[in-house]
N, C-alpha and C. Protein backbone atom coordinates (compact mmCIF):
# COMPACT_ATOMS: atom_id res chain seq x y z
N UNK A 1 0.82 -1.18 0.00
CA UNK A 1 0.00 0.00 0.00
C UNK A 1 0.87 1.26 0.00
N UNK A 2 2.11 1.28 0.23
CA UNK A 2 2.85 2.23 0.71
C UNK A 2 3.54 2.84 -0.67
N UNK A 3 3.36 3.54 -1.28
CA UNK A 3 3.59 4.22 -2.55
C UNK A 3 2.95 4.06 -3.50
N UNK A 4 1.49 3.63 -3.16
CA UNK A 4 0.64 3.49 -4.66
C UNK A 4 -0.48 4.41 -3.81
N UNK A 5 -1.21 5.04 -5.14
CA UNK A 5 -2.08 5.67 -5.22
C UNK A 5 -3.50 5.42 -4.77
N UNK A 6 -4.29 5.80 -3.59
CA UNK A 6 -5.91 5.08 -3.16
C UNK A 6 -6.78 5.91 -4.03
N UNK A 7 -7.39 5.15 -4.79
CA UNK A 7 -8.61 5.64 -5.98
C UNK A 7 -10.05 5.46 -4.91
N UNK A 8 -10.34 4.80 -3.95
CA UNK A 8 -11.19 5.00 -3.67
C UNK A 8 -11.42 4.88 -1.73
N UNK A 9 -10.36 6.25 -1.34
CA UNK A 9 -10.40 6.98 -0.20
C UNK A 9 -11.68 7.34 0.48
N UNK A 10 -11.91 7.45 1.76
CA UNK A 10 -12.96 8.12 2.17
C UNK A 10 -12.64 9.33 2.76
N UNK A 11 -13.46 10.58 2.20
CA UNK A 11 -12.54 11.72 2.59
C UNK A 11 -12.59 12.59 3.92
N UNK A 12 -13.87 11.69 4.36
CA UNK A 12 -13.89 11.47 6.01
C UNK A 12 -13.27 11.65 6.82
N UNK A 13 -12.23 10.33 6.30
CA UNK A 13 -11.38 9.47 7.32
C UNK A 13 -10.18 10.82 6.87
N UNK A 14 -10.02 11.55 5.38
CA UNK A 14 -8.97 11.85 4.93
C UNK A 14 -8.69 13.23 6.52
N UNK A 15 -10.09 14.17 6.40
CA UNK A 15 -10.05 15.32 7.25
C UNK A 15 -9.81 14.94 8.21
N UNK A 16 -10.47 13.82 9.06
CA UNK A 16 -9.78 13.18 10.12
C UNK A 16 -8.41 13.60 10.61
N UNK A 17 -7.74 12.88 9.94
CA UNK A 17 -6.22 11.88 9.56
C UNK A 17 -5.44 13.45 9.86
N UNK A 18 -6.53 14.89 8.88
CA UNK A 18 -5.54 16.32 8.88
C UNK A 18 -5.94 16.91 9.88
N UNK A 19 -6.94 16.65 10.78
CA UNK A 19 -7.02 17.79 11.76
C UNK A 19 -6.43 16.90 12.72
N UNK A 20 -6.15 15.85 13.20
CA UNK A 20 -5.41 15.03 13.85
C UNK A 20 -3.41 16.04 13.54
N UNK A 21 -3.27 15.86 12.35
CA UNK A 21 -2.10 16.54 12.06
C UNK A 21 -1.64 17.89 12.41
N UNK A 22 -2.86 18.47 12.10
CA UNK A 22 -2.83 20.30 12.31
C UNK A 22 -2.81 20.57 13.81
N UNK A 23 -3.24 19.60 14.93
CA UNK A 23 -3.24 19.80 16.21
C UNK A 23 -1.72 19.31 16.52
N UNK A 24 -1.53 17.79 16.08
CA UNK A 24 -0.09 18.17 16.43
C UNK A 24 0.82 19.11 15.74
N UNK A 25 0.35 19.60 14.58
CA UNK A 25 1.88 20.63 14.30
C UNK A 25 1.65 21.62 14.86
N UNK A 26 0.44 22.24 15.44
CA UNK A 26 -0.13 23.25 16.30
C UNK A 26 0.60 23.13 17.90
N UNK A 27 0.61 21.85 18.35
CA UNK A 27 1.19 21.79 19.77
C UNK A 27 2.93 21.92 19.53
N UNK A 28 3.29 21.31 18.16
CA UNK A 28 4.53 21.33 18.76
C UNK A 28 5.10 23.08 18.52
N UNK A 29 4.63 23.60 17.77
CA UNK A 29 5.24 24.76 17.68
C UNK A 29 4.79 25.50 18.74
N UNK A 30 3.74 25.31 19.55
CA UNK A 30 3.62 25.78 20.85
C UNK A 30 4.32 25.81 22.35
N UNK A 31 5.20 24.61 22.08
CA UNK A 31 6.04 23.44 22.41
C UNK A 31 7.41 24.30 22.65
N UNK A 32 7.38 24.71 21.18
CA UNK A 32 8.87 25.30 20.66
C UNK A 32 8.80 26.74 21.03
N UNK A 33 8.23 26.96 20.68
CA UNK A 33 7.89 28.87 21.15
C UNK A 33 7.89 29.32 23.03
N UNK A 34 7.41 27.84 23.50
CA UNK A 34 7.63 27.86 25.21
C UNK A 34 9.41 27.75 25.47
N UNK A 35 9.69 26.73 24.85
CA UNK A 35 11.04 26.11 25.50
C UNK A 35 12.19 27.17 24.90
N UNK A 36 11.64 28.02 23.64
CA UNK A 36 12.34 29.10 23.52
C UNK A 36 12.60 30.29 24.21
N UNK A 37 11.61 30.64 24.66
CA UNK A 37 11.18 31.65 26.08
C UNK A 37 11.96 31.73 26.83
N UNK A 38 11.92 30.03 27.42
CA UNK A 38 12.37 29.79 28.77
C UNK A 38 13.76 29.73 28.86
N UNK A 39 14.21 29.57 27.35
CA UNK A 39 15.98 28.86 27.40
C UNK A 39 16.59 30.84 27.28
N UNK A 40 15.89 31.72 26.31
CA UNK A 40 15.98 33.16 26.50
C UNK A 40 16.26 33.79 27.67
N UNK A 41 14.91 33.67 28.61
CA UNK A 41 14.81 34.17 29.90
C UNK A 41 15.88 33.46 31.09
N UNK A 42 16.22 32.17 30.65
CA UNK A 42 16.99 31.86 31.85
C UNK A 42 18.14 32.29 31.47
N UNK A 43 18.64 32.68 30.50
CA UNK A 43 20.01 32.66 29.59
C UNK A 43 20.20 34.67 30.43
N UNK A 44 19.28 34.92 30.14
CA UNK A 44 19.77 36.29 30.77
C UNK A 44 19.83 36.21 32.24
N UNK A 45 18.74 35.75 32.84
CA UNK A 45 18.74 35.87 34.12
C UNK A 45 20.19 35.31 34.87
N UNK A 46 20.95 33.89 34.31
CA UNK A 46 22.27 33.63 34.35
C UNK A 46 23.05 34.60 33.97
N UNK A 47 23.19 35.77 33.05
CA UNK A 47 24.26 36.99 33.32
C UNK A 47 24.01 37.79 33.89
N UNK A 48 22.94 38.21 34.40
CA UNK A 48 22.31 39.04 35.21
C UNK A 48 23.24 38.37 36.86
N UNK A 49 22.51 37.70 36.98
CA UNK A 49 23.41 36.80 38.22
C UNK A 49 24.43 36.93 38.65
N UNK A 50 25.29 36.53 37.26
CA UNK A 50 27.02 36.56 36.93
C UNK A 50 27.55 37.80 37.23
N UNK A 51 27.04 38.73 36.79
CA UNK A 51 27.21 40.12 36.60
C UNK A 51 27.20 40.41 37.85
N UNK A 52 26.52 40.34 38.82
CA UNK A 52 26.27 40.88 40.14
C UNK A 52 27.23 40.41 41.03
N UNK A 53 27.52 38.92 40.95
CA UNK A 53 28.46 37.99 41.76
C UNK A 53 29.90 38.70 41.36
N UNK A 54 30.11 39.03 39.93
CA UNK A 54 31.33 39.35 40.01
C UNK A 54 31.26 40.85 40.25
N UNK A 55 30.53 41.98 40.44
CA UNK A 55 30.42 43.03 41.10
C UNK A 55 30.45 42.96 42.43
N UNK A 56 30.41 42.09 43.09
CA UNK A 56 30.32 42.01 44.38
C UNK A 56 31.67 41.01 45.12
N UNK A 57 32.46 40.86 43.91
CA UNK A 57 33.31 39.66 44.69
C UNK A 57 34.30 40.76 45.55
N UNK A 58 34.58 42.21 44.72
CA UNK A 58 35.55 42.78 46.07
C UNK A 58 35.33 42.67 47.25
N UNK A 59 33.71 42.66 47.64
CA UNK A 59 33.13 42.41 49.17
C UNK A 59 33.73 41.08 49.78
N UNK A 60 33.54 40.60 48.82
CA UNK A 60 34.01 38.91 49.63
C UNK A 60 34.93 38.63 49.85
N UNK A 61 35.97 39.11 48.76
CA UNK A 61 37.20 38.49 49.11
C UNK A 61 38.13 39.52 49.72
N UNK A 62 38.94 39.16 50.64
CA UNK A 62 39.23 40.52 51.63
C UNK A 62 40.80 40.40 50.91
């Protein structure tokens, strides 16, 4: 079945089969757009951090 042509599909099953698809390509780019955020926001908040620790190391170290 796997590279020949179905002449007599049900196009039912076909919309099915695509809104099944469109939800997952819908989640994953939702997916991707989160874990992008988060890898952004932590990425600064780590120099933000950095930045402060090493502004502050004259305090610490005598």
């Amino acid at each position: 079945m796997t590279g020949e042509k179905r002449t007599g599909g049900s196009k039912a099953m076909d919309q099915k089969v695509y809104n099944v698809m469109k939800g997952a390509g819908a989640a994953n780019i939702a997916v991707g757009v989160i874990t992008l955020v988060v890898g952004i926001v932590s990425g600064i908040l780590l120099i933000v951090t950095g930045a402060k620790l090493i502004a502050g190391k004259s305090k610490i170290l005598l």
